[in-house]
Protein backbone atom coordinates (compact mmCIF):
# COMPACT_ATOMS: atom_id res chain seq x y z
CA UNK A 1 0.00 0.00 0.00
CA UNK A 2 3.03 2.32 0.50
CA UNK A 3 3.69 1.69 -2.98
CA UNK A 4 -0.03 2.50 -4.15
CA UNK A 5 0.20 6.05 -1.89
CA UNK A 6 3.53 6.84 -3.60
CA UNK A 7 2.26 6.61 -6.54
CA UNK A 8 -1.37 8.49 -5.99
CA UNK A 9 1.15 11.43 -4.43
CA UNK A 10 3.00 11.25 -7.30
CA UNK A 11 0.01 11.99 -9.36
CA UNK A 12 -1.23 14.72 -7.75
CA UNK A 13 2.37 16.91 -7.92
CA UNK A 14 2.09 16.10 -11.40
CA UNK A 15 -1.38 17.11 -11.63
CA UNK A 16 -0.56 20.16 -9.81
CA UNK A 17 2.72 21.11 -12.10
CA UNK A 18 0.62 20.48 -15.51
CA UNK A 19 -2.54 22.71 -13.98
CA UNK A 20 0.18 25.27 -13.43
CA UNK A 21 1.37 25.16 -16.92
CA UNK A 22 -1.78 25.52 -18.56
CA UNK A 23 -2.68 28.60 -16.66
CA UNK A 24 1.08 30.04 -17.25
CA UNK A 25 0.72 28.94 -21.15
CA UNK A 26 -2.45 30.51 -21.50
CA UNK A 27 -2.02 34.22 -19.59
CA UNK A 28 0.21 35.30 -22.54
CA UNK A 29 -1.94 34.68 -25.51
CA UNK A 30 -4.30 37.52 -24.02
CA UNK A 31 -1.10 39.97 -23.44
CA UNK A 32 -1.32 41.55 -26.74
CA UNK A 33 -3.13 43.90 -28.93
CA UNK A 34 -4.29 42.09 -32.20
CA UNK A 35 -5.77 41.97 -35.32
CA UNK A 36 -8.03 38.95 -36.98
CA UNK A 37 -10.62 38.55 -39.91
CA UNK A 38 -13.98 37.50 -39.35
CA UNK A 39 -13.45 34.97 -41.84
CA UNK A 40 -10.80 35.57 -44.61
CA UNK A 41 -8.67 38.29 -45.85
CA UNK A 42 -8.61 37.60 -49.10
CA UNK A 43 -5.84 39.92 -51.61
CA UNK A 44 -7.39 41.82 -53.43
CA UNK A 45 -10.86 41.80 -51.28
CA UNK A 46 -12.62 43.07 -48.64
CA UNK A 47 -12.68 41.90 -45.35
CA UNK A 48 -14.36 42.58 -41.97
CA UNK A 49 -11.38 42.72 -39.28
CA UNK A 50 -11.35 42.97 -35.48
CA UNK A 51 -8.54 44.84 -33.21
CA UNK A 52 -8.72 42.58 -30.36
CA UNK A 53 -7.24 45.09 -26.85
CA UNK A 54 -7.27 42.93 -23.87
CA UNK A 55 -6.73 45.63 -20.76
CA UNK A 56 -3.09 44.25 -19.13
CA UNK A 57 -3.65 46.31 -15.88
CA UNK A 58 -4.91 45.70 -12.48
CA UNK A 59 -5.45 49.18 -11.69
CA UNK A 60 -6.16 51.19 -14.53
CA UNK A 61 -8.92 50.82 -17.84
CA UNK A 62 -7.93 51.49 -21.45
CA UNK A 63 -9.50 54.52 -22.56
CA UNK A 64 -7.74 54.45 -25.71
CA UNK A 65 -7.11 52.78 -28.73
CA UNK A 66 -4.65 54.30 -32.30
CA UNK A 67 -4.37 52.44 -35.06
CA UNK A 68 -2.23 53.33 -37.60
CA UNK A 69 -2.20 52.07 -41.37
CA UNK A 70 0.26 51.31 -43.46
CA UNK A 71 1.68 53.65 -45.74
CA UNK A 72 3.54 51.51 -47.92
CA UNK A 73 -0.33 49.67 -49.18
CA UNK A 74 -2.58 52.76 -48.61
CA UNK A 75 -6.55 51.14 -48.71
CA UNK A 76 -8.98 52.95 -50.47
CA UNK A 77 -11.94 52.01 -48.33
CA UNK A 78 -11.65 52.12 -44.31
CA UNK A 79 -14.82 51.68 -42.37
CA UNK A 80 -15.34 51.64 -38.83
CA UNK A 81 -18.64 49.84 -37.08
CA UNK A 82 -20.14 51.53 -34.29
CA UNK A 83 -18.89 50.64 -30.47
CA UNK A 84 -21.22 51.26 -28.02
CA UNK A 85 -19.41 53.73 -25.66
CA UNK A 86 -16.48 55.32 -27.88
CA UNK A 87 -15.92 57.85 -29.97
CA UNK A 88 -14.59 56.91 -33.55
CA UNK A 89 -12.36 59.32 -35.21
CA UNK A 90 -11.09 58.95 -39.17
CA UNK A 91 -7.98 60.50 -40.23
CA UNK A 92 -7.40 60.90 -43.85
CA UNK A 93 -4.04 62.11 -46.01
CA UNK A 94 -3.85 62.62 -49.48
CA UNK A 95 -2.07 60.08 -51.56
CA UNK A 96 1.00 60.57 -53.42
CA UNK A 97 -0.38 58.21 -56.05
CA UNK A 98 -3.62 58.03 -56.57
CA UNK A 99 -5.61 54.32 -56.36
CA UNK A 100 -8.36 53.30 -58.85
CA UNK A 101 -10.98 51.61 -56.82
CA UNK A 102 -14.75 50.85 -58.81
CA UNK A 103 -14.04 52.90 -62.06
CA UNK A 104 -12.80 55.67 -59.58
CA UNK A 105 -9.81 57.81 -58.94
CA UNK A 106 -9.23 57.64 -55.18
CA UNK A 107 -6.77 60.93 -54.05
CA UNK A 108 -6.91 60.63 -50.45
CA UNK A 109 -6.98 57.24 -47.81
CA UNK A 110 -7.10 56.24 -43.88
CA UNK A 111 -4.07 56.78 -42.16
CA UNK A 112 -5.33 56.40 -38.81
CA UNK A 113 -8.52 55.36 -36.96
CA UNK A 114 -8.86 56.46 -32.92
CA UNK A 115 -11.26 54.92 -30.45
CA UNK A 116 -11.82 56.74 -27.44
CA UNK A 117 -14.14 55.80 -24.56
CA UNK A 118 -16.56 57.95 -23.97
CA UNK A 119 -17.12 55.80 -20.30
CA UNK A 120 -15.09 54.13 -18.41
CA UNK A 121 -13.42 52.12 -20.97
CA UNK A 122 -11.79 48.60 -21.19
CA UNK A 123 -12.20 47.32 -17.48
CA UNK A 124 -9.20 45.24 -15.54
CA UNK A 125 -9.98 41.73 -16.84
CA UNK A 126 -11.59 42.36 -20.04
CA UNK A 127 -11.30 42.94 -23.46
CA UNK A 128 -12.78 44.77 -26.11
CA UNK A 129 -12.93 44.42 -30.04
CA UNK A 130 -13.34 47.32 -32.88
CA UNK A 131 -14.53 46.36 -35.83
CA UNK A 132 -13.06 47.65 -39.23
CA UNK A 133 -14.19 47.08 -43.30
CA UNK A 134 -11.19 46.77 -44.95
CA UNK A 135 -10.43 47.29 -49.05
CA UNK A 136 -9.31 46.56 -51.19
CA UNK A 137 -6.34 44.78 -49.57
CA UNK A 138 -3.51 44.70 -51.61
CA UNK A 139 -2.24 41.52 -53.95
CA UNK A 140 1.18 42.51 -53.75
CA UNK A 141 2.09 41.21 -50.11
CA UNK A 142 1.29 38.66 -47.75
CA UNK A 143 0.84 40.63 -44.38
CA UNK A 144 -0.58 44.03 -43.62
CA UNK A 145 1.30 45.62 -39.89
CA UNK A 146 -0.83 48.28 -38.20
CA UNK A 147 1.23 50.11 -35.52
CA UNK A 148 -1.48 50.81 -32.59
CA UNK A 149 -1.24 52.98 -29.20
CA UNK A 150 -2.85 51.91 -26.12
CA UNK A 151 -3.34 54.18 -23.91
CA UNK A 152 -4.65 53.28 -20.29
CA UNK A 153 -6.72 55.95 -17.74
CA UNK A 154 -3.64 56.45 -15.56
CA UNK A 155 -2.02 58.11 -19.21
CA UNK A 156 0.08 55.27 -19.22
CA UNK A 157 0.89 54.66 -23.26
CA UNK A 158 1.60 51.47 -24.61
CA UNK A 159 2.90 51.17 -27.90
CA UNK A 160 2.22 47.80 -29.90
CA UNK A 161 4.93 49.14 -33.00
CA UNK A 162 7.21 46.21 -32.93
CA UNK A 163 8.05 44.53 -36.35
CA UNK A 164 8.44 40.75 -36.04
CA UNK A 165 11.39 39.66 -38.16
CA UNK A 166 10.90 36.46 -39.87
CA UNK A 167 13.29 33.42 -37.87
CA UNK A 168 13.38 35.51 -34.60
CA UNK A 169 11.51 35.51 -31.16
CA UNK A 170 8.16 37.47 -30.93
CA UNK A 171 9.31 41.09 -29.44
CA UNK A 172 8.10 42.64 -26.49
CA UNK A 173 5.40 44.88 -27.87
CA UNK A 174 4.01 43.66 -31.10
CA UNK A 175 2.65 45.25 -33.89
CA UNK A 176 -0.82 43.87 -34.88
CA UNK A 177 -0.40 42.32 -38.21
CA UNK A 178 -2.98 40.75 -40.64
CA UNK A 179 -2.16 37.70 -42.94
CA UNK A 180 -3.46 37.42 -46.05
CA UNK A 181 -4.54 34.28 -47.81
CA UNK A 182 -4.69 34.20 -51.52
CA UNK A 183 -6.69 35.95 -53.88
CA UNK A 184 -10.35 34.94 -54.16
CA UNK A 185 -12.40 34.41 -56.98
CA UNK A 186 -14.87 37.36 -58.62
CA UNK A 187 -17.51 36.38 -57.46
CA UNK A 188 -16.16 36.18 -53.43
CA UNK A 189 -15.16 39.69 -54.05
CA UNK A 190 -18.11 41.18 -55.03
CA UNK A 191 -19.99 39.25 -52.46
CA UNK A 192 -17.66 40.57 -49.59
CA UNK A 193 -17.55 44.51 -50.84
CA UNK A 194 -20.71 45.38 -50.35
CA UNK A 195 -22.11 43.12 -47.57
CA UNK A 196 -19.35 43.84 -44.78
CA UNK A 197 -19.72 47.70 -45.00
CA UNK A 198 -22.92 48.47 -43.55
CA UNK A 199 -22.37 46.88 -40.42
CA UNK A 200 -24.79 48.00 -36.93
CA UNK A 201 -24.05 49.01 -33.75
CA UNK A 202 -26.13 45.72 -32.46
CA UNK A 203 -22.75 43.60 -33.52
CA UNK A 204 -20.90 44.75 -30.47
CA UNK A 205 -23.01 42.18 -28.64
CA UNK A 206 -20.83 39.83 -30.24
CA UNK A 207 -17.96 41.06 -28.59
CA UNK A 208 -19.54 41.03 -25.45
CA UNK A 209 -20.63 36.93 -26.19
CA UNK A 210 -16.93 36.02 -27.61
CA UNK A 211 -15.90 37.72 -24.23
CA UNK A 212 -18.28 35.72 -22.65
CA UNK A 213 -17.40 32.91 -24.34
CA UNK A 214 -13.64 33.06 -23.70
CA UNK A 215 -14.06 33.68 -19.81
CA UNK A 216 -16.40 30.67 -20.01
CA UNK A 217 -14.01 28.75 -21.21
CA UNK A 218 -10.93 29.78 -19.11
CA UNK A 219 -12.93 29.70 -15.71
CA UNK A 220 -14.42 26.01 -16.64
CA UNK A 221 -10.63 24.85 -17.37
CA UNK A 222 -9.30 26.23 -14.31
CA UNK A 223 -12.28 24.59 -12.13
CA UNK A 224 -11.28 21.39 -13.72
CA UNK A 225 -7.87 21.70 -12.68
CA UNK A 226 -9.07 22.16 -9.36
CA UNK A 227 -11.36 19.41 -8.98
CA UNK A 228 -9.18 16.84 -10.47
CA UNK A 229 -6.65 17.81 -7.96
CA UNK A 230 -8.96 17.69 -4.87
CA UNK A 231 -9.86 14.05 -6.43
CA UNK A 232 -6.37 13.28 -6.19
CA UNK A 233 -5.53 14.25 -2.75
CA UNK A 234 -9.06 12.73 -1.56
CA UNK A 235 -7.70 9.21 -2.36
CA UNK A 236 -4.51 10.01 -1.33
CA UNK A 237 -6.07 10.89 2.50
CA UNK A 238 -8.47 7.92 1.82
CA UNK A 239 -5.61 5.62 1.43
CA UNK A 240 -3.45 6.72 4.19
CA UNK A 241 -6.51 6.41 6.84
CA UNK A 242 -7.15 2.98 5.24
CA UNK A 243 -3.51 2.21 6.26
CA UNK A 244 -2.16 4.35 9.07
CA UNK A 245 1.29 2.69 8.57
CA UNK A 246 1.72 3.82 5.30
C-alpha cells in the first residue's frame, strides 16, 4: 500500500505542475493587442477585421485605442462599425499616387482610426474588439502591420509598433499584423464589398458573447484543474486512513 500512496502522491504533484502550466501557457496569448478577420482576408478583397485590446492592468482601464495604417499599401476604403461607448475618429491624407478603386480615382486614404471611450473604458480583466471594413487589400504582399497605441486611464501609453522579423523571437510589444490568404475568386469579391460595410451598432453584442465565451471557457478549465486535484488528494487521504502505517 506504501507503494499505491507513492504513486497516488505522485500523481497529484504532477497534476498540480501540468494545472500550473496551462494557466502560465495561457495568460500570454491575451497579453497583446491584435488583429483577426472574421473569416478571410482575401488579396485583393474586402474583409471585416477585429482589433482585439485585452486591458493588461490591475489598476487602470484602457481609454484608448490608435491604429495606424500602413503607408507603404494605402486602402482605399476604411470603415469603422459603431462601439457602443467610444468615440470613432477617421484620419485621412492625401495620396502621393492616386488608387483606382470601382471605375474611380481615389486621391486621399485612412491613415489612422482612434477609439476613445466615452465611459469608463476597457475594465481590468476584459477585453474589447473594434470592428473595421477593410479594401481593397492589396495583392502585392502577404501581411498588412498596423502600428497601434494603447493608452490606459492612468495616461500610461503602450505602444504595440514592434516589427516581427521572420526566424526571430516574438518582441516585447508587437505590432498587430494581418495575414493574407490568396486571392479569391470574382464572385467572393463582389460578395464581400458590399455586404461587410454596412455593419450596426447591435454587432458589439458579439464582442460582449466572444468575451463571454472566452471567460467561459478559461474559468471552466481552471475549475477542472481544481477538482481533479482535490480528487487526487481525496484518495490520497483515503488511502493513508485505510492504512495508518503507510
Amino acid at each position: 500500500m506504501k507503494t499505491i500512496s507513492r504513486r497516488t502522491s505522485r500523481l497529484a504533484t504532477v497534476g498540480a505542475l501540468a494545472g500550473t502550466a496551462v494557466l502560465a501557457v495561457s495568460v500570454p496569448a491575451f497579453a497583446h493587442v491584435t488583429v483577426q478577420p472574421e473569416g478571410t482576408a482575401a488579396k485583393g478583397g474586402y474583409a471585416v477585421v477585429d482589433f482585439k485590446v485585452p486591458n493588461e492592468r490591475d489598476n487602470a482601464s484602457t481609454t484608448k485605442l490608435e491604429v495606424n495604417f500602413p503607408a507603404d499599401h494605402p486602402l482605399a476604403s476604411v470603415m469603422p462599425q459603431p462601439v457602443d461607448g467610444w468615440k470613432i475618429d477617421v484620419t485621412k491624407s492625401a495620396l502621393a499616387k492616386p488608387l483606382e478603386m470601382h471605375g474611380k480615382k481615389i486621391t486621399e486614404a485612412v491613415t489612422k482610426v482612434t477609439w476613445t471611450a466615452e465611459g469608463k473604458g476597457i475594465q481590468p480583466g476584459y477585453f474589447q474588439k473594434f470592428p473595421l471594413s477593410l479594401g481593397a487589400l492589396p495583392e502585392d504582399t502577404d501581411q498588412l502591420v498596423f502600428k497601434a497605441l494603447q493608452t490606459y486611464s492612468n495616461k500610461e501609453v503602450v505602444r504595440w509598433i514592434e516589427v516581427q522579423q521572420k526566424g526571430q523571437e516574438e518582441p516585447e510589444n508587437p505590432a498587430p499584423t494581418l495575414q493574407l490568404s490568396a486571392a479569391a475568386d470574382d464572385d467572393a469579391h463582389d460578395a464581400a464589398a458590399p455586404a461587410t460595410t454596412g455593419a450596426k451598432p447591435a454587432a458589439q453584442n458579439t464582442a460582449a458573447a466572444d468575451s463571454g465565451s472566452d471567460t467561459t471557457a478559461r474559468v471552466l478549465g481552471i475549475v477542472g484543474i481544481v477538482i481533479g486535484a482535490a480528487g487526487v488528494a481525496y484518495g490520497v487521504f483515503a488511502g493513508r486512513r485505510r492504512n495508518p502505517a503507510a
